[in-house]
C-alpha atoms as a PDB file:
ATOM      1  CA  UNK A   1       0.000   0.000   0.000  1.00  0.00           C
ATOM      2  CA  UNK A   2       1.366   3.217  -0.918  1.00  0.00           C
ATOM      3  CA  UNK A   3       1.464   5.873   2.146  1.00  0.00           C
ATOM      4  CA  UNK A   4      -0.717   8.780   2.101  1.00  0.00           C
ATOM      5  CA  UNK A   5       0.662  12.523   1.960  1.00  0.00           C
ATOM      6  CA  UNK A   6      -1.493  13.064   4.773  1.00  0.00           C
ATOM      7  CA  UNK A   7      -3.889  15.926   3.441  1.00  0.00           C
ATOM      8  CA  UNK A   8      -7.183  15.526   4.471  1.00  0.00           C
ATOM      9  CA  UNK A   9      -9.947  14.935   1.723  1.00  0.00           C
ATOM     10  CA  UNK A  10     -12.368  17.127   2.636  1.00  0.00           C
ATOM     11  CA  UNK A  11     -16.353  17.111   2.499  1.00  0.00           C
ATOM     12  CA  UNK A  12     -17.489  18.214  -1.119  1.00  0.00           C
ATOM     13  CA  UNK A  13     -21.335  17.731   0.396  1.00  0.00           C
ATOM     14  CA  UNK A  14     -20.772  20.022   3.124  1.00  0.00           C
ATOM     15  CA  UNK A  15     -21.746  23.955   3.077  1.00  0.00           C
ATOM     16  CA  UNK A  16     -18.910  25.926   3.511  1.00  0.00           C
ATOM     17  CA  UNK A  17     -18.540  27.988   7.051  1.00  0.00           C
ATOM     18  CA  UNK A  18     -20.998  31.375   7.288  1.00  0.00           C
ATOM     19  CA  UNK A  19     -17.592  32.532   5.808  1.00  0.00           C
ATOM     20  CA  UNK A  20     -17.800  36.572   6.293  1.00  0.00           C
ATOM     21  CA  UNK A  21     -18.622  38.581   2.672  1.00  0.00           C
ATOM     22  CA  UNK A  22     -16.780  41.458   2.155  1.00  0.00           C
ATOM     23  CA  UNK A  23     -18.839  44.537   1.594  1.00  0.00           C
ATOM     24  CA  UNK A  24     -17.590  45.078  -1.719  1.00  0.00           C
ATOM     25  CA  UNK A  25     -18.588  41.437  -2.916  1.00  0.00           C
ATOM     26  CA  UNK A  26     -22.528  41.935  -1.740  1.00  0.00           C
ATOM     27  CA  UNK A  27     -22.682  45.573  -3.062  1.00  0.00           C
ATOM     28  CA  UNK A  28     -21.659  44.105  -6.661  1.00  0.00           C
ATOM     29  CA  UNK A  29     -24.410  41.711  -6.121  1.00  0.00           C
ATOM     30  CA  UNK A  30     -26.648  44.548  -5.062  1.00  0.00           C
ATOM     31  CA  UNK A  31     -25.814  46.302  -8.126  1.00  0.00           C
ATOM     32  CA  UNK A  32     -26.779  42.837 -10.142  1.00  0.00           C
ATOM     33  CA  UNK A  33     -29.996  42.958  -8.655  1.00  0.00           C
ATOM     34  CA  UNK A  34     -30.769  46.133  -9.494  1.00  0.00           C
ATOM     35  CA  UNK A  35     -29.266  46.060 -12.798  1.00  0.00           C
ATOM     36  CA  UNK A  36     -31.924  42.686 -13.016  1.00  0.00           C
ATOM     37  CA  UNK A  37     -34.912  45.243 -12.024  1.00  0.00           C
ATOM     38  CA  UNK A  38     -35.579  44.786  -8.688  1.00  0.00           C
ATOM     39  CA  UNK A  39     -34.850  46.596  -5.666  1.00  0.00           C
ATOM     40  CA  UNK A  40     -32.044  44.871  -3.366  1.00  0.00           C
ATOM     41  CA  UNK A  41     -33.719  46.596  -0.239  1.00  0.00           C
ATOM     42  CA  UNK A  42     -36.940  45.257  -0.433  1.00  0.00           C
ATOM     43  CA  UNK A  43     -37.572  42.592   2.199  1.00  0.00           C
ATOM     44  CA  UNK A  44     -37.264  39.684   0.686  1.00  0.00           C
ATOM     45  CA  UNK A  45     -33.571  40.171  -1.246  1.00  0.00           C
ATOM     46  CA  UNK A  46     -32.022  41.796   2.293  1.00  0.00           C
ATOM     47  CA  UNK A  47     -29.940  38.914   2.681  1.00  0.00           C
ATOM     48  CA  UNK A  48     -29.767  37.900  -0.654  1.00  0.00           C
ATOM     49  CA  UNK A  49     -26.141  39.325  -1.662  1.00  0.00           C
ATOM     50  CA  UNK A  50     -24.824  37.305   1.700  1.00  0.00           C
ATOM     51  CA  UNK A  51     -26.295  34.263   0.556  1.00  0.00           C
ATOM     52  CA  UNK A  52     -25.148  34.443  -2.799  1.00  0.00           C
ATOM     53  CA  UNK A  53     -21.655  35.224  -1.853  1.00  0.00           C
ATOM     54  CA  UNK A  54     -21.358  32.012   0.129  1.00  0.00           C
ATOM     55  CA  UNK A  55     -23.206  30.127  -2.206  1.00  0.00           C
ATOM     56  CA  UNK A  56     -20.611  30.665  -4.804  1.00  0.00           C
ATOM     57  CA  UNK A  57     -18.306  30.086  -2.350  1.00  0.00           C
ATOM     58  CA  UNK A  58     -19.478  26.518  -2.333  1.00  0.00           C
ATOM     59  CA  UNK A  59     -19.574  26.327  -5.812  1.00  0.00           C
ATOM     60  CA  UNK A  60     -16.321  26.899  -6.494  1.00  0.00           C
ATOM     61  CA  UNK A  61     -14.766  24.813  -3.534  1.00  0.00           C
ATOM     62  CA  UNK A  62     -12.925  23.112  -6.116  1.00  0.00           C
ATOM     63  CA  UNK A  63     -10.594  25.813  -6.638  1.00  0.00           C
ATOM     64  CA  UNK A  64      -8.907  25.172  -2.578  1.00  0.00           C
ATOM     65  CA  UNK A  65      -7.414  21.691  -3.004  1.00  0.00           C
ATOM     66  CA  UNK A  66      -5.708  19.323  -5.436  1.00  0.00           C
ATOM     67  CA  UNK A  67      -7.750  17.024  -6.663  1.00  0.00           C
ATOM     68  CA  UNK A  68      -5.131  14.661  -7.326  1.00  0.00           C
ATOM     69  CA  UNK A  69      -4.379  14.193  -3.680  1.00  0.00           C
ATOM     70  CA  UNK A  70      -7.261  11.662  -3.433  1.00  0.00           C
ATOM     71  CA  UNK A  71      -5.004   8.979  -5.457  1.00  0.00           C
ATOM     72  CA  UNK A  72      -2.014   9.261  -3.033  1.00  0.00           C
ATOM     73  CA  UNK A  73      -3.195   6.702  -1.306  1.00  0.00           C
ATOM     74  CA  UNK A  74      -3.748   2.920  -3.351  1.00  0.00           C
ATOM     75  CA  UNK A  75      -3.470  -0.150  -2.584  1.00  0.00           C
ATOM     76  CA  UNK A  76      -1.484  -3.023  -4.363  1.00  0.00           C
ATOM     77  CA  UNK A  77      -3.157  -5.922  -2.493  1.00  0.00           C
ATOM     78  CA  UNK A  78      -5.736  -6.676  -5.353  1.00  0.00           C
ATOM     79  CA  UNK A  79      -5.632 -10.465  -5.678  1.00  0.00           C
ATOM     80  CA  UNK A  80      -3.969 -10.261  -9.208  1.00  0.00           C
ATOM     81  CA  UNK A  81      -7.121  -8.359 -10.451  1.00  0.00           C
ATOM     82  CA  UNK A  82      -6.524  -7.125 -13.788  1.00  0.00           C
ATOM     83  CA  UNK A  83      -9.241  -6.014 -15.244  1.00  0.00           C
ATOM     84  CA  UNK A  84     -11.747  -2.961 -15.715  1.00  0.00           C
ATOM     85  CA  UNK A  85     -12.595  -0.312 -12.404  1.00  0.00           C
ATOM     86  CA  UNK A  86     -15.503   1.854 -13.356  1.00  0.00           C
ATOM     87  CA  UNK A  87     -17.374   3.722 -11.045  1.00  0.00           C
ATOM     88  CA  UNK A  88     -20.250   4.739 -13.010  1.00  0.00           C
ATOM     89  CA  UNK A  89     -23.385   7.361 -12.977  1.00  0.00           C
ATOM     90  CA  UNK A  90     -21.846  10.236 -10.940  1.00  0.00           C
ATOM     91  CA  UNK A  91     -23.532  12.947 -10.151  1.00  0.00           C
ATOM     92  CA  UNK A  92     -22.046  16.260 -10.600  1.00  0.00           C
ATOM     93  CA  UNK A  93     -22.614  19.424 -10.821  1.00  0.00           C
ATOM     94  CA  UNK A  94     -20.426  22.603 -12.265  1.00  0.00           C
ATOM     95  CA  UNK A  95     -20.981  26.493 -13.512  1.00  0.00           C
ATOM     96  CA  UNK A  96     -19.996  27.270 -17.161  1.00  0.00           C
ATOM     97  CA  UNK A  97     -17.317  29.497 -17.417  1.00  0.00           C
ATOM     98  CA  UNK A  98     -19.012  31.536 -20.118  1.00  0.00           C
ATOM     99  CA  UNK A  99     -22.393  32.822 -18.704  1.00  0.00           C
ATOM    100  CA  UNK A 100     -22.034  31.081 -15.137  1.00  0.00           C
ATOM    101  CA  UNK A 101     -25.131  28.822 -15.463  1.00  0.00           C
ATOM    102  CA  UNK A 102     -25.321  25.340 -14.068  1.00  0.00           C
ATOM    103  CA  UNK A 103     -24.088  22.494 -15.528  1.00  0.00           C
ATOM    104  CA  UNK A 104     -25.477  19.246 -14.516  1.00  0.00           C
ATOM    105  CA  UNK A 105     -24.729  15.903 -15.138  1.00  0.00           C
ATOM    106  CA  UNK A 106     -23.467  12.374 -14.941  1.00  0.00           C
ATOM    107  CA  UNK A 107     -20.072  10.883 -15.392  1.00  0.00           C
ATOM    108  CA  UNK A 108     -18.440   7.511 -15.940  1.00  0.00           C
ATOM    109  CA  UNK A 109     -14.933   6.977 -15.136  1.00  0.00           C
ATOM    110  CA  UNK A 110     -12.544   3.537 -15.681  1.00  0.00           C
ATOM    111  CA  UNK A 111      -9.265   2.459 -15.627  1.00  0.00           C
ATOM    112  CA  UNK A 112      -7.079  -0.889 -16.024  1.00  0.00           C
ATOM    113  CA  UNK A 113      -4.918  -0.827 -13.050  1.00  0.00           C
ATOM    114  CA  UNK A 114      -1.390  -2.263 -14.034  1.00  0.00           C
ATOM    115  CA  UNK A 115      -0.320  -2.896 -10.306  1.00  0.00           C
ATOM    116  CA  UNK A 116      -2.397  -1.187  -8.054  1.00  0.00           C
ATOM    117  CA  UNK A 117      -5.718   0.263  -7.361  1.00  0.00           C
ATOM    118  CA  UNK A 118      -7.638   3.226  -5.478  1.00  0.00           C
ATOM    119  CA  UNK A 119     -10.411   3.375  -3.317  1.00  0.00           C
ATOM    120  CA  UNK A 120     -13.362   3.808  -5.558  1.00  0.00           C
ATOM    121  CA  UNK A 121     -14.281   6.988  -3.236  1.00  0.00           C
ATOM    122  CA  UNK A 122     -11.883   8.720  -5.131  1.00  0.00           C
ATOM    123  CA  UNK A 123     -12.727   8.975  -8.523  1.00  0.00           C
ATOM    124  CA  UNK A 124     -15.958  10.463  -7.481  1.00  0.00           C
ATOM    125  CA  UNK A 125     -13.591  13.233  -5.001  1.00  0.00           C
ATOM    126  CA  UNK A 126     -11.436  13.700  -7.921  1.00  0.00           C
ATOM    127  CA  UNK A 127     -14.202  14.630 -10.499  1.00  0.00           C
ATOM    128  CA  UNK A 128     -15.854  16.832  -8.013  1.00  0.00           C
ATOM    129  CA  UNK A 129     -12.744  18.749  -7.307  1.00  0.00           C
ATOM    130  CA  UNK A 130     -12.410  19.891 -11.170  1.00  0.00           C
ATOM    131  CA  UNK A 131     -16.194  20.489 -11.410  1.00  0.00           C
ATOM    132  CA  UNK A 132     -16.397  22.884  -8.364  1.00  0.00           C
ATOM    133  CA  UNK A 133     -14.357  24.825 -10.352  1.00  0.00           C
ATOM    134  CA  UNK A 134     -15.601  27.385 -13.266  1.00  0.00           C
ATOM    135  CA  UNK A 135     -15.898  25.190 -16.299  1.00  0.00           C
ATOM    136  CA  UNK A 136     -15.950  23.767 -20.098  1.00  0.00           C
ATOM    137  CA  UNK A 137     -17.238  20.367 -20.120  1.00  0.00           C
ATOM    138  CA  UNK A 138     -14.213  19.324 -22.392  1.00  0.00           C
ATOM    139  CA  UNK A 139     -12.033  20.402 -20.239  1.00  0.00           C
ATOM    140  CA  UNK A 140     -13.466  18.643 -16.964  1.00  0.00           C
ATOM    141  CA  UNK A 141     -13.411  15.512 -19.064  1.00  0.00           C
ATOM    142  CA  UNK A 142      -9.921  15.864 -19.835  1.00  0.00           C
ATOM    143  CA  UNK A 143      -8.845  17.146 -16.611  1.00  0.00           C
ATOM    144  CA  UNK A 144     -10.647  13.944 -14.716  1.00  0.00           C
ATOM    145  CA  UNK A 145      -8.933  11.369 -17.183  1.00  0.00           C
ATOM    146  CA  UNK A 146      -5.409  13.289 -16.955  1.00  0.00           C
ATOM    147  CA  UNK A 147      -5.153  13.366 -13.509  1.00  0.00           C
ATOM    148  CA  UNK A 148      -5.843   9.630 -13.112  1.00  0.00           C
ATOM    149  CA  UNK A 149      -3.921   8.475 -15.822  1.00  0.00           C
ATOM    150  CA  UNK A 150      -0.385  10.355 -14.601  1.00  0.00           C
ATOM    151  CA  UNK A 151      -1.067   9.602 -10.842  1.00  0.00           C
ATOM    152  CA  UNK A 152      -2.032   6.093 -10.952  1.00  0.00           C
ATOM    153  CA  UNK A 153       0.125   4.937 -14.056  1.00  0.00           C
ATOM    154  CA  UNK A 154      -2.936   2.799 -15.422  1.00  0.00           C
ATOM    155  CA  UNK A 155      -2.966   0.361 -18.661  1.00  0.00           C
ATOM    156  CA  UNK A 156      -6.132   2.830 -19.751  1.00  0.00           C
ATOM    157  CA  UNK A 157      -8.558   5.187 -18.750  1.00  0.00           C
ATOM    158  CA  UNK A 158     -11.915   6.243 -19.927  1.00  0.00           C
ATOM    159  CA  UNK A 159     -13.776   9.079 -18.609  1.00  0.00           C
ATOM    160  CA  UNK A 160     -17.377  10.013 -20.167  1.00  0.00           C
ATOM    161  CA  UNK A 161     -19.520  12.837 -19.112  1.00  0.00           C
ATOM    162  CA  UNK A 162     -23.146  13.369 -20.198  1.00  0.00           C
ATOM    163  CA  UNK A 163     -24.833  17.062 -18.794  1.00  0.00           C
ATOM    164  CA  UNK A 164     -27.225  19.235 -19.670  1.00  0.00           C
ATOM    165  CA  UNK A 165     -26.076  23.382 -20.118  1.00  0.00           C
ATOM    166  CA  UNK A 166     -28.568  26.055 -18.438  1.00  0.00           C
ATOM    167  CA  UNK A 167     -26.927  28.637 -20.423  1.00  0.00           C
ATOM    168  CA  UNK A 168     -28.373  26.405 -23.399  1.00  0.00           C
ATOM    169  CA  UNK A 169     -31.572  25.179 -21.981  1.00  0.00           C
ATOM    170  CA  UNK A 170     -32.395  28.578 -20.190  1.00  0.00           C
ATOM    171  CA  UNK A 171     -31.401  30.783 -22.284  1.00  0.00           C
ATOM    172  CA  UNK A 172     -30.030  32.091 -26.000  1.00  0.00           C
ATOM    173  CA  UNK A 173     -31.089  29.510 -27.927  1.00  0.00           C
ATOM    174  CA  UNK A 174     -33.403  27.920 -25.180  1.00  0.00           C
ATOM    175  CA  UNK A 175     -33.491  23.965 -26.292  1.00  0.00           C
ATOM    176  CA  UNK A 176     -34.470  21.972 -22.947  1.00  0.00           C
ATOM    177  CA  UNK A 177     -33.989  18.834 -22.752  1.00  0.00           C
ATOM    178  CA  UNK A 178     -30.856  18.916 -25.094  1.00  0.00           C
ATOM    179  CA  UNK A 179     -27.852  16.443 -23.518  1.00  0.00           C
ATOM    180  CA  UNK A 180     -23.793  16.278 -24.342  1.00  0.00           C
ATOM    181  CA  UNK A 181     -21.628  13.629 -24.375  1.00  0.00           C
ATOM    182  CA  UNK A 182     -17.899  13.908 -24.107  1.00  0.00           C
ATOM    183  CA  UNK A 183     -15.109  11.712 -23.919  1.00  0.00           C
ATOM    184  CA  UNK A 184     -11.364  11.254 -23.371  1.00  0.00           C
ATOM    185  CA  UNK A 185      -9.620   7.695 -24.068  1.00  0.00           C
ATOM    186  CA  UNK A 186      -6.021   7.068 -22.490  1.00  0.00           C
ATOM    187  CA  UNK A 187      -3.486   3.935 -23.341  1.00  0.00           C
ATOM    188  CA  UNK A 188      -5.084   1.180 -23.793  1.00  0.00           C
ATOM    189  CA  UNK A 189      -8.842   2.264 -24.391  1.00  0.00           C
ATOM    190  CA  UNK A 190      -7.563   4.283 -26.802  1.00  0.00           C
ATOM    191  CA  UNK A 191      -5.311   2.200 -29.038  1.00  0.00           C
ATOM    192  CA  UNK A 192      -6.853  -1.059 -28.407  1.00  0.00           C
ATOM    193  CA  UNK A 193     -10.550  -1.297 -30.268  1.00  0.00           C
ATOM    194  CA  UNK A 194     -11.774  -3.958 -28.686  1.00  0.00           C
ATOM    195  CA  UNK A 195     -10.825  -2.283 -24.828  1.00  0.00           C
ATOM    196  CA  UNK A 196     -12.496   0.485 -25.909  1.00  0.00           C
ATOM    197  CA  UNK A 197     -15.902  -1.052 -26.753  1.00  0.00           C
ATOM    198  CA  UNK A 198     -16.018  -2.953 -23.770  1.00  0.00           C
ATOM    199  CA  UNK A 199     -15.465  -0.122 -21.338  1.00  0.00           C
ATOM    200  CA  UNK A 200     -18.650   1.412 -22.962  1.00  0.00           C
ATOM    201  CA  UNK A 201     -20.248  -1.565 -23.589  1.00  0.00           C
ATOM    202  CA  UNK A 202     -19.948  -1.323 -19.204  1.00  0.00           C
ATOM    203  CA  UNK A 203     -21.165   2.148 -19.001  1.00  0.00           C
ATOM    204  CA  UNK A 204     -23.907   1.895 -21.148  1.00  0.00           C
ATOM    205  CA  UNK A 205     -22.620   4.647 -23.777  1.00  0.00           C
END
């Protein structure tokens, strides 16, 4: 078993502290409400620029750790298993970089270990750690399958992500119900054909 570096993992379900907001943060807030056409002093939107503050504090919690400090820690004890880890359907959710809007969706991530493994935990800690971040769903695809690929030193990995855009179902062109799919294919999945069907024939893609 390879030792840890010690850094604690963190909560990624867990609301940040009632962090204190700068006055300059909730008066630009102010300013968006008004700018929106409503008043920021009316009753109900008092608090508003406070909450908003630390809620994009929480959004963007990915931005305050590594994510590739949740593979520091594997485990070589694996029986001679040598075949395909997928951890699949995982929620997520992100904030396009362009317009800020949600982005929401599912992701499937595999490798083939070549000597040793990682709590499955981790994949799911290591793909919320790049969406809490301000994002391009190319990108987070990438980013997920890079990280595991030079940290773990896998035959393959394959990470697919399927999520819906707000700032494409809610607005500009406003198409609900409109999904995409992205992929990234490392070593083996990648050169080998049949490797690569197999791992989606497992995640259903």
């Amino acid at each position: 078993m390879s030792a840890s570096n010690g850094t604690s993992e963190g909560d990624w379900g867990a609301a940040p502290e009632k962090l204190p907001v700068p006055p300059e943060i909730e008066d630009a807030i102010r300013t968006l409400i008004r700018w929106a056409g409503d008043d920021p002093d009316r009753e109900g939107l008092l608090d508003t620029p406070g909450r908003v503050a630390r809620a994009w504090k929480e959004y963007c919690q990915g931005y305050g750790s590594d994510p590739a400090q949740h593979l520091s820690r594997t485990f070589d004890e694996v029986g001679g298993y040598d075949e395909i880890v997928l951890l699949k359907d995982i929620p997520f959710q992100s904030h396009c970089e362009h317009h800020m809007a949600p982005i929401i969706g599912t992701a499937h991530i595999a490798y083939l270990p070549r000597n040793r493994v990682v709590g499955i935990s981790k994949l799911a800690r290591v793909l919320h750690g790049y969406a809490r971040r301000l994002q391009v769903q190319e990108r987070l695809t990438a980013q997920v399958a890079d990280c595991i690929w030079h940290h773990l030193q896998p035959k393959g990995v394959a990470v697919v992500i399927e999520a819906s855009h707000a700032c494409m179902t809610a607005r500009g062109v406003r198409t609900p119900g409109v999904g995409m799919t992205t992929s990234r294919m490392m070593g083996t999945f990648r050169t080998d054909e049949r490797s690569r069907r197999e791992v989606l024939a497992l995640m259903g893609s």
